[in-house]
Protein backbone atom coordinates (compact mmCIF):
# COMPACT_ATOMS: atom_id res chain seq x y z
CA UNK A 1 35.50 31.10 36.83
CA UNK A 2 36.28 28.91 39.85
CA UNK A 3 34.50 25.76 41.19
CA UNK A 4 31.81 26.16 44.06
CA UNK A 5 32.98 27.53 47.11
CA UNK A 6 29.84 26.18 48.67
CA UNK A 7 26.43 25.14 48.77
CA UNK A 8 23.92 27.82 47.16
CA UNK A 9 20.85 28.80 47.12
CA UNK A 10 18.69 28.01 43.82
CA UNK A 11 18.17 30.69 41.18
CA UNK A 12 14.52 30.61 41.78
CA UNK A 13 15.26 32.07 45.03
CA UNK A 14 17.39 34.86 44.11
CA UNK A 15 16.63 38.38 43.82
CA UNK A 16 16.47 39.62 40.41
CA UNK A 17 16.60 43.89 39.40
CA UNK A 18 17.21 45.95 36.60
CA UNK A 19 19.98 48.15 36.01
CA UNK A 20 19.33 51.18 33.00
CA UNK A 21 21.35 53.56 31.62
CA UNK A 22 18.69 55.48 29.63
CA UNK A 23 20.37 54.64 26.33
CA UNK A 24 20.25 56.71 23.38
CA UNK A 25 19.82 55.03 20.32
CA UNK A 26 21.27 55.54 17.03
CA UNK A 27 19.38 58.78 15.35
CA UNK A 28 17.19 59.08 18.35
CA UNK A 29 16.84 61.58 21.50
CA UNK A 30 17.22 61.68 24.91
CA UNK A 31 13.99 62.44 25.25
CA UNK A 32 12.94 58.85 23.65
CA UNK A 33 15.47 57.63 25.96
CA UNK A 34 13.43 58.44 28.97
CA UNK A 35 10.23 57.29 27.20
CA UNK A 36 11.70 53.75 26.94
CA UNK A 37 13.48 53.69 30.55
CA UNK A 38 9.78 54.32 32.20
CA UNK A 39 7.84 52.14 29.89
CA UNK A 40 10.66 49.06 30.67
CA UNK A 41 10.51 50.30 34.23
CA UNK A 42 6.56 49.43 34.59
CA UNK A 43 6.95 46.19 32.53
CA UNK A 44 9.54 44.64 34.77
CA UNK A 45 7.63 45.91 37.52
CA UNK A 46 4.80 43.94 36.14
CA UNK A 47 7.35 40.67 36.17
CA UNK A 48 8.58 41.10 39.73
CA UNK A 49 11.79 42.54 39.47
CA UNK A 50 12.70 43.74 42.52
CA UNK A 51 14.59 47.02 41.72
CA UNK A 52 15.23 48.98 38.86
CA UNK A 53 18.73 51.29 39.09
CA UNK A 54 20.39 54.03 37.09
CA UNK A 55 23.97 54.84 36.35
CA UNK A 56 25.86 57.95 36.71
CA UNK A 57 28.24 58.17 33.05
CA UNK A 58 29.07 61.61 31.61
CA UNK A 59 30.28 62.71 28.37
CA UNK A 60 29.09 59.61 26.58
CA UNK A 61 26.69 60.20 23.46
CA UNK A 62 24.59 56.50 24.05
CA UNK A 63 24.15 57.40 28.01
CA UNK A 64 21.37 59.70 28.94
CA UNK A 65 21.16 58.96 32.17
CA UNK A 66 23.79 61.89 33.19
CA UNK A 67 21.59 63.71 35.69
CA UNK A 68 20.37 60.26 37.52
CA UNK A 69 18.73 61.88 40.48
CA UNK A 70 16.15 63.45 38.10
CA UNK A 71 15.88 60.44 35.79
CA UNK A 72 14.95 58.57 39.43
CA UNK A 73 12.34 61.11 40.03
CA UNK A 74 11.09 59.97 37.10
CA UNK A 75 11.39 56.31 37.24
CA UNK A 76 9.67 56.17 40.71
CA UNK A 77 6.66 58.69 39.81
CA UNK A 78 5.78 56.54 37.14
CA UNK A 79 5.99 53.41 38.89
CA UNK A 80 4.22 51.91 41.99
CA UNK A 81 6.53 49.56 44.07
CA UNK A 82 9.47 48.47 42.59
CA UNK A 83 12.27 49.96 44.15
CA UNK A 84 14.14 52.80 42.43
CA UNK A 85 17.80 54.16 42.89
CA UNK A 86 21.47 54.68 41.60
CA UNK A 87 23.78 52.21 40.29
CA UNK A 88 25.50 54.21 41.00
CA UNK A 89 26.29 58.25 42.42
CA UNK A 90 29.52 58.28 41.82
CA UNK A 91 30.21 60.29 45.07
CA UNK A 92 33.60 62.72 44.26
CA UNK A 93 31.44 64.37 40.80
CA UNK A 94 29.40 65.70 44.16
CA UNK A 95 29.42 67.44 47.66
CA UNK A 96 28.03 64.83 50.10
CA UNK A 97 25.84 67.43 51.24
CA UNK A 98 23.92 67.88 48.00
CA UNK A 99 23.57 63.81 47.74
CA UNK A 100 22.02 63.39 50.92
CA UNK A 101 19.60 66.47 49.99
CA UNK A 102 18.68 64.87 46.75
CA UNK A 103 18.34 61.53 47.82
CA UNK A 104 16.25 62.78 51.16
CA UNK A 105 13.80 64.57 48.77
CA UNK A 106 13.40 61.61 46.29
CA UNK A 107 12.87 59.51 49.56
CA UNK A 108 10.13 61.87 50.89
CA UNK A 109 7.96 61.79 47.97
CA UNK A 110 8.55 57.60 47.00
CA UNK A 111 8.97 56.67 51.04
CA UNK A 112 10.55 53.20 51.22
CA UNK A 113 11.30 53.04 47.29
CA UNK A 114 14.28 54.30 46.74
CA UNK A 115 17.82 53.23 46.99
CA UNK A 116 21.45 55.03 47.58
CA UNK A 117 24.02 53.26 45.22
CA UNK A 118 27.47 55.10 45.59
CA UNK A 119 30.60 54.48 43.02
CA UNK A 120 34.19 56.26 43.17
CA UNK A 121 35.00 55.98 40.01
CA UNK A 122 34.35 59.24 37.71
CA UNK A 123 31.81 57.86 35.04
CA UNK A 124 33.81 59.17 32.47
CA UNK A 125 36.95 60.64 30.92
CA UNK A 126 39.91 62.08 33.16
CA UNK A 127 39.04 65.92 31.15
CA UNK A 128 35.04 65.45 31.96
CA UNK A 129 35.90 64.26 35.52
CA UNK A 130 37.94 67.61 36.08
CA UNK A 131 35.07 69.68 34.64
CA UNK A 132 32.43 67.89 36.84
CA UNK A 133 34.62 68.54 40.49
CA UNK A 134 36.21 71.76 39.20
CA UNK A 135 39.83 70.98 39.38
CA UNK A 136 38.84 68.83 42.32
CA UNK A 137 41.68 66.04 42.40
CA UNK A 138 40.27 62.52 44.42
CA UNK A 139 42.46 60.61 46.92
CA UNK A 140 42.30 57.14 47.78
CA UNK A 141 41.41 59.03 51.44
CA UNK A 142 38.69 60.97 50.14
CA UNK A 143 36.03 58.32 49.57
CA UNK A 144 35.67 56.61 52.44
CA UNK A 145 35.41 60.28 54.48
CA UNK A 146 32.79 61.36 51.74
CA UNK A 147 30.63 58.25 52.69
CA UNK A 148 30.75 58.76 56.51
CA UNK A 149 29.94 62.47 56.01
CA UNK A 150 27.10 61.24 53.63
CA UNK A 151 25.91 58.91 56.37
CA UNK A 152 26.02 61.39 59.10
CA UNK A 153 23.81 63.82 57.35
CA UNK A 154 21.37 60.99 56.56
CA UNK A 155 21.23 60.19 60.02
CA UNK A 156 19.68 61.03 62.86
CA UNK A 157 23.16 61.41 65.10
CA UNK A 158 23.40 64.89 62.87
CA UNK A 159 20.35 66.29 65.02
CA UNK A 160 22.33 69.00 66.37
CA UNK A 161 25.23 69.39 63.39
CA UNK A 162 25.79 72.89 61.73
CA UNK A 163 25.32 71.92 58.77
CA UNK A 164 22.00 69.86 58.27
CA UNK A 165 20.48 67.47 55.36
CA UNK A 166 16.68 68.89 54.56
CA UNK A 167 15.35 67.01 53.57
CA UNK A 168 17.66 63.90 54.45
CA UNK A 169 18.35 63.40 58.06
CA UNK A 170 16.78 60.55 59.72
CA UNK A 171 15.44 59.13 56.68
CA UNK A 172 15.81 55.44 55.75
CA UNK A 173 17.76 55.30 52.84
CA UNK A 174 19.63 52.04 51.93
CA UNK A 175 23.18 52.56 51.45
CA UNK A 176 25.21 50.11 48.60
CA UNK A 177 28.54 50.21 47.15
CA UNK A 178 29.02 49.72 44.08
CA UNK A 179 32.68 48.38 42.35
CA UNK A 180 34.96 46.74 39.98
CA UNK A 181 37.95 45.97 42.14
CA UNK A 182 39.39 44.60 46.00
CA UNK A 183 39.48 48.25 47.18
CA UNK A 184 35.57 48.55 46.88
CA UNK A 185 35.47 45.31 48.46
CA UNK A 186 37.58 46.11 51.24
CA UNK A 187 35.38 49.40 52.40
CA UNK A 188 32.19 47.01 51.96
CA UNK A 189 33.06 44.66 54.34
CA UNK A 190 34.84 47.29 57.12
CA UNK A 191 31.70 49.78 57.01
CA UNK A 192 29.54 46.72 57.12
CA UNK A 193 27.62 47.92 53.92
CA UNK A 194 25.82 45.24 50.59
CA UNK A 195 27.97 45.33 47.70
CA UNK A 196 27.21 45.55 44.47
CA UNK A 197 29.80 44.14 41.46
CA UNK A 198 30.04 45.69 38.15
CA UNK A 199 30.71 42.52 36.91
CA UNK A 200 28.82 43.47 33.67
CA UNK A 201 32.03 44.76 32.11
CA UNK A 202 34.65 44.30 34.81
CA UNK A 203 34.42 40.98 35.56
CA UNK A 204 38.31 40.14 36.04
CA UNK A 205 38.64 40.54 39.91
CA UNK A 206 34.95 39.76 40.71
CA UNK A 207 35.40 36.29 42.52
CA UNK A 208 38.80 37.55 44.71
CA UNK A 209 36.18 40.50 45.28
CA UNK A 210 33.19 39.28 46.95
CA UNK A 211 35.59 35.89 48.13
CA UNK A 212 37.34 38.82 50.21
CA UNK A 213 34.00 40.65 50.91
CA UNK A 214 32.15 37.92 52.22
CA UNK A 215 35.30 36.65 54.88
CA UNK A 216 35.77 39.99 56.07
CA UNK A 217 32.27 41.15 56.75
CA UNK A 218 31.83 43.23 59.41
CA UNK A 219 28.00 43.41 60.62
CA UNK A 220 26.97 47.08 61.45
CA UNK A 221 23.80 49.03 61.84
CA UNK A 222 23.05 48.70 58.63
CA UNK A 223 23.72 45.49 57.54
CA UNK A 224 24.42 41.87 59.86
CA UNK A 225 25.50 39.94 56.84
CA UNK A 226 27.03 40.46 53.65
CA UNK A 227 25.25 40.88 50.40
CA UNK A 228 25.92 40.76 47.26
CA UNK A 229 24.43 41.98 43.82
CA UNK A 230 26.12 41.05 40.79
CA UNK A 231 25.24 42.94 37.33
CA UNK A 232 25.36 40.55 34.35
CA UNK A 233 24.30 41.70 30.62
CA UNK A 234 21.31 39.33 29.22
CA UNK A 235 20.16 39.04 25.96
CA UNK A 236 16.97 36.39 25.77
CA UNK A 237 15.05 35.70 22.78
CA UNK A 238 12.57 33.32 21.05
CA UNK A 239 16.34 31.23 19.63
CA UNK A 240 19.66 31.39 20.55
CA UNK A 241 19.98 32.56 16.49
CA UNK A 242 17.96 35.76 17.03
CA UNK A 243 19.46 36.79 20.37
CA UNK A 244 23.18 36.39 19.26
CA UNK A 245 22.04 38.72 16.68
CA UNK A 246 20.33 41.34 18.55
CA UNK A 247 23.30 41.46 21.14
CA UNK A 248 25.38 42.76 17.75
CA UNK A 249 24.20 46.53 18.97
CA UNK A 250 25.54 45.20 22.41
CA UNK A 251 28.91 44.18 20.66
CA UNK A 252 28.98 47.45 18.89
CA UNK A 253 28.58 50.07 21.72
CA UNK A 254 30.94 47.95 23.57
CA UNK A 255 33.95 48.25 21.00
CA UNK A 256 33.21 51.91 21.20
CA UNK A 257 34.63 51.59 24.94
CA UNK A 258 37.67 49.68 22.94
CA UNK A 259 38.12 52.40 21.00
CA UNK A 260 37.50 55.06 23.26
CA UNK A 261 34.67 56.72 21.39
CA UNK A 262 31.08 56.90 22.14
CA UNK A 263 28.50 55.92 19.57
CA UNK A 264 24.60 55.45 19.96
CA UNK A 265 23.48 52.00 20.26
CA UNK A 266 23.47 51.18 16.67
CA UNK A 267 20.97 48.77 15.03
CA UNK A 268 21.57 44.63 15.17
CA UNK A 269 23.70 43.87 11.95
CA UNK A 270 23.78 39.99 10.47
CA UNK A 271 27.59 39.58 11.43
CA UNK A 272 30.34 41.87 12.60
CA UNK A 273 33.08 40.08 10.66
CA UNK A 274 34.25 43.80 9.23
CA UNK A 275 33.39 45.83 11.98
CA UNK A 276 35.41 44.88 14.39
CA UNK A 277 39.18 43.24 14.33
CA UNK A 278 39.98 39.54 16.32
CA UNK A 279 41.77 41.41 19.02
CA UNK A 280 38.86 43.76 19.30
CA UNK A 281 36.41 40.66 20.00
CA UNK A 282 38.76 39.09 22.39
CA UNK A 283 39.02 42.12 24.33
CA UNK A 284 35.39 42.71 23.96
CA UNK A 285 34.73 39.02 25.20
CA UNK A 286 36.46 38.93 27.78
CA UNK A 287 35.06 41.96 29.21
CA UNK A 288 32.05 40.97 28.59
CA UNK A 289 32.66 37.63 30.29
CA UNK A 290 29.55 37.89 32.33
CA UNK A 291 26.72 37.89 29.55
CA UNK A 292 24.01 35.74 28.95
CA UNK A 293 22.71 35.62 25.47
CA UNK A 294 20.23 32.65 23.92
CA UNK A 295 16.68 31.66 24.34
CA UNK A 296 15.57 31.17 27.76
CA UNK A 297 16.40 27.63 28.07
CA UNK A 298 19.89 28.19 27.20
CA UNK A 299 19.50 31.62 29.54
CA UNK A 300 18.26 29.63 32.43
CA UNK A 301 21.02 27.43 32.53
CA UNK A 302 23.92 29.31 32.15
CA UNK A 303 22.37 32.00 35.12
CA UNK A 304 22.02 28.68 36.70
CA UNK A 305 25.81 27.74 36.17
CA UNK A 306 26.70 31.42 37.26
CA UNK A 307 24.76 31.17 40.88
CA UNK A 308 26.23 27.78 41.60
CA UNK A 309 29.89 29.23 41.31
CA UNK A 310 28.91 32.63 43.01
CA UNK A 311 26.33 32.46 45.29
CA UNK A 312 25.28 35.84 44.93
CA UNK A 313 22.13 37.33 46.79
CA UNK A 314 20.62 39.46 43.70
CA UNK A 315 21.69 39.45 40.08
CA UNK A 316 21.26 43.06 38.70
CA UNK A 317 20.30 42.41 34.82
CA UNK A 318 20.97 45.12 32.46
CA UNK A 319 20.29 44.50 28.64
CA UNK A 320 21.13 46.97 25.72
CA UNK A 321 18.69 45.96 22.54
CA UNK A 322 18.44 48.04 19.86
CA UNK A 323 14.37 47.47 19.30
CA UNK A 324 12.69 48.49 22.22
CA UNK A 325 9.70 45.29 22.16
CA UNK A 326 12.52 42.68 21.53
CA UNK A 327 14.12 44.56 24.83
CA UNK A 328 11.21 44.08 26.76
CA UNK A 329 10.58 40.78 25.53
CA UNK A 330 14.15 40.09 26.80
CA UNK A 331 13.60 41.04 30.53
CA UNK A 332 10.03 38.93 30.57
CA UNK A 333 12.24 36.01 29.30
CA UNK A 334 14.84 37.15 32.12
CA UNK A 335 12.79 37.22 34.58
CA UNK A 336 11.07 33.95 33.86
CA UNK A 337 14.61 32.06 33.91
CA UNK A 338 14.62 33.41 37.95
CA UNK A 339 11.25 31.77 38.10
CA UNK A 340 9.95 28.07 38.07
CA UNK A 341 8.20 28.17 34.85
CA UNK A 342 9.80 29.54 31.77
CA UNK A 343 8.20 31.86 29.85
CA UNK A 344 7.14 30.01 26.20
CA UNK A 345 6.67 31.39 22.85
């Protein structure tokens, strides 16, 4: 990373979410999945996170969390006030249309709660992508005309339009991109929308990213200054020794995305000398450049670190634990490291 760019605000005053991908364990349903995504979701409720997101992936055996409208539907009914949304859509798998539809109905029954988080990318594999759009081929053009025809059925302008959103139109629904590169940034600062950095497993252009977002900001309707959530992976336990081994099921989905396979999130294993080669871990490390793993001393002060250089306005935490207790005792450490008082054993 690069030194301070300027004066920031402390970590006890940033914004701190969730982001879930409904993952499917090793020799374990989707169905558990969801169980575990709702019960997590009304924990970190309970600990004041401020929103809890789900992401659009296809075609991958660990990610249930395919059909994310649904799963959001499900998130919010179970919950009370925490905000609920995508991180993210990933618009060109759908017809603007039938996202502002969606999204209008989830916002009629959980008013104020939930949240529009739109991605370009596919979620998936170049073959899966084609099935999804039907021979539907993207252009670098398409996006940004797929958002303003998204944000013209969500609004009220659309009054009079042929083709309406209803449910949808005139509804309050916060708008985010979502990226892992300067293009994303670029169309976040000119439509004057908050930006949200995969920076969870992308993390090479992040700084030049939200460096270029924030100088070329332009305020709009929506937004009057830029903001920015980053998504960082945690892993917070009781010691630093029992978190570095729990994040082994991290390790080991992640060098399925080095091998391009897809496995369940497997159980924690003792080392992974075996498992995986040196160039394997290096690649794996360095995309994985933005993860937190320790007790929540050591936690604390390396999120601390990370704000001082960034000076984001919301860090997005998203944790993959094989054991579903030592995962929620993960996010109450988490959340206590954004918080004055550590949580203590």
């Amino acid at each position: 990373m690069i030194g301070k760019m300027k004066q920031s605000k402390p970590l006890d005053e940033v914004a701190f979410s969730v982001l879930d991908l409904a993952i499917i364990k090793e020799q374990h349903d989707a169905a558990d999945a969801f169980e575990r995504s709702l019960d997590l979701a009304k924990h970190t409720e309970k600990w004041g996170y401020k929103r809890f997101w789900l992401a659009e992936h296809h075609n991958m055996v660990s990610v249930g969390s395919s059909a994310t409208a649904v799963l959001i539907g499900h998130i919010a009914g179970g919950t009370r006030h925490i905000r609920v949304g995508s991180g993210g859509i990933m618009l060109p798998n759908h017809a603007p249309l039938m996202v502002a539809e969606q999204f209008g109905t989830l916002a009629s029954l959980y008013p104020d709660r939930i949240d529009l988080g739109l991605g370009r990318a596919p979620g998936t594999d170049q073959t899966t992508a084609r099935a999804l759009r039907r021979d539907r081929l993207e252009t670098v053009e398409e996006f940004p005309r797929d958002l303003e025809e998204l944000q013209l059925y969500l609004s009220d302008d659309n009054i009079d339009g042929k083709v309406r959103a209803i449910p949808g139109e005139g509804l309050d629904i916060p708008i985010y991109l979502l990226g892992s590169s300067m293009s994303s940034a670029r169309l976040a600062a000119k439509k004057g929308l908050p930006y949200a950095f995969a920076s969870h497993f992308a993390p090479a252009q992040f700084l030049d990213a939200i460096r270029y977002y924030r100088e070329h900001f332009e305020p709009s309707e929506y937004l009057k200054s830029p903001y920015v959530i980053s998504c960082v992976n945690v892993i917070a336990a009781e010691t630093d020794e029992k978190a570095h081994q729990m994040a082994t099921s991290f390790y080991q989905m992640a060098l399925g995305i080095v091998r391009r396979k897809s496995y369940p999130l497997r159980p924690p294993v003792d080392t992974m000398e075996g498992i995986w080669t040196e160039a394997e871990a290096a690649a794996i490390n360095q995309m994985m450049a933005c993860s937190f793993v320790g007790d929540a001393t050591s936690v604390r002060g390396e999120l601390e670190h990370f704000q001082e250089i960034t000076q984001v306005d919301e860090i997005m935490v998203c944790s993959h634990i094989y054991d579903h207790g030592e995962r929620l005792r993960s996010y109450e450490l988490a959340a206590s490291c954004f918080k004055k008082k550590l949580v203590t054993p």
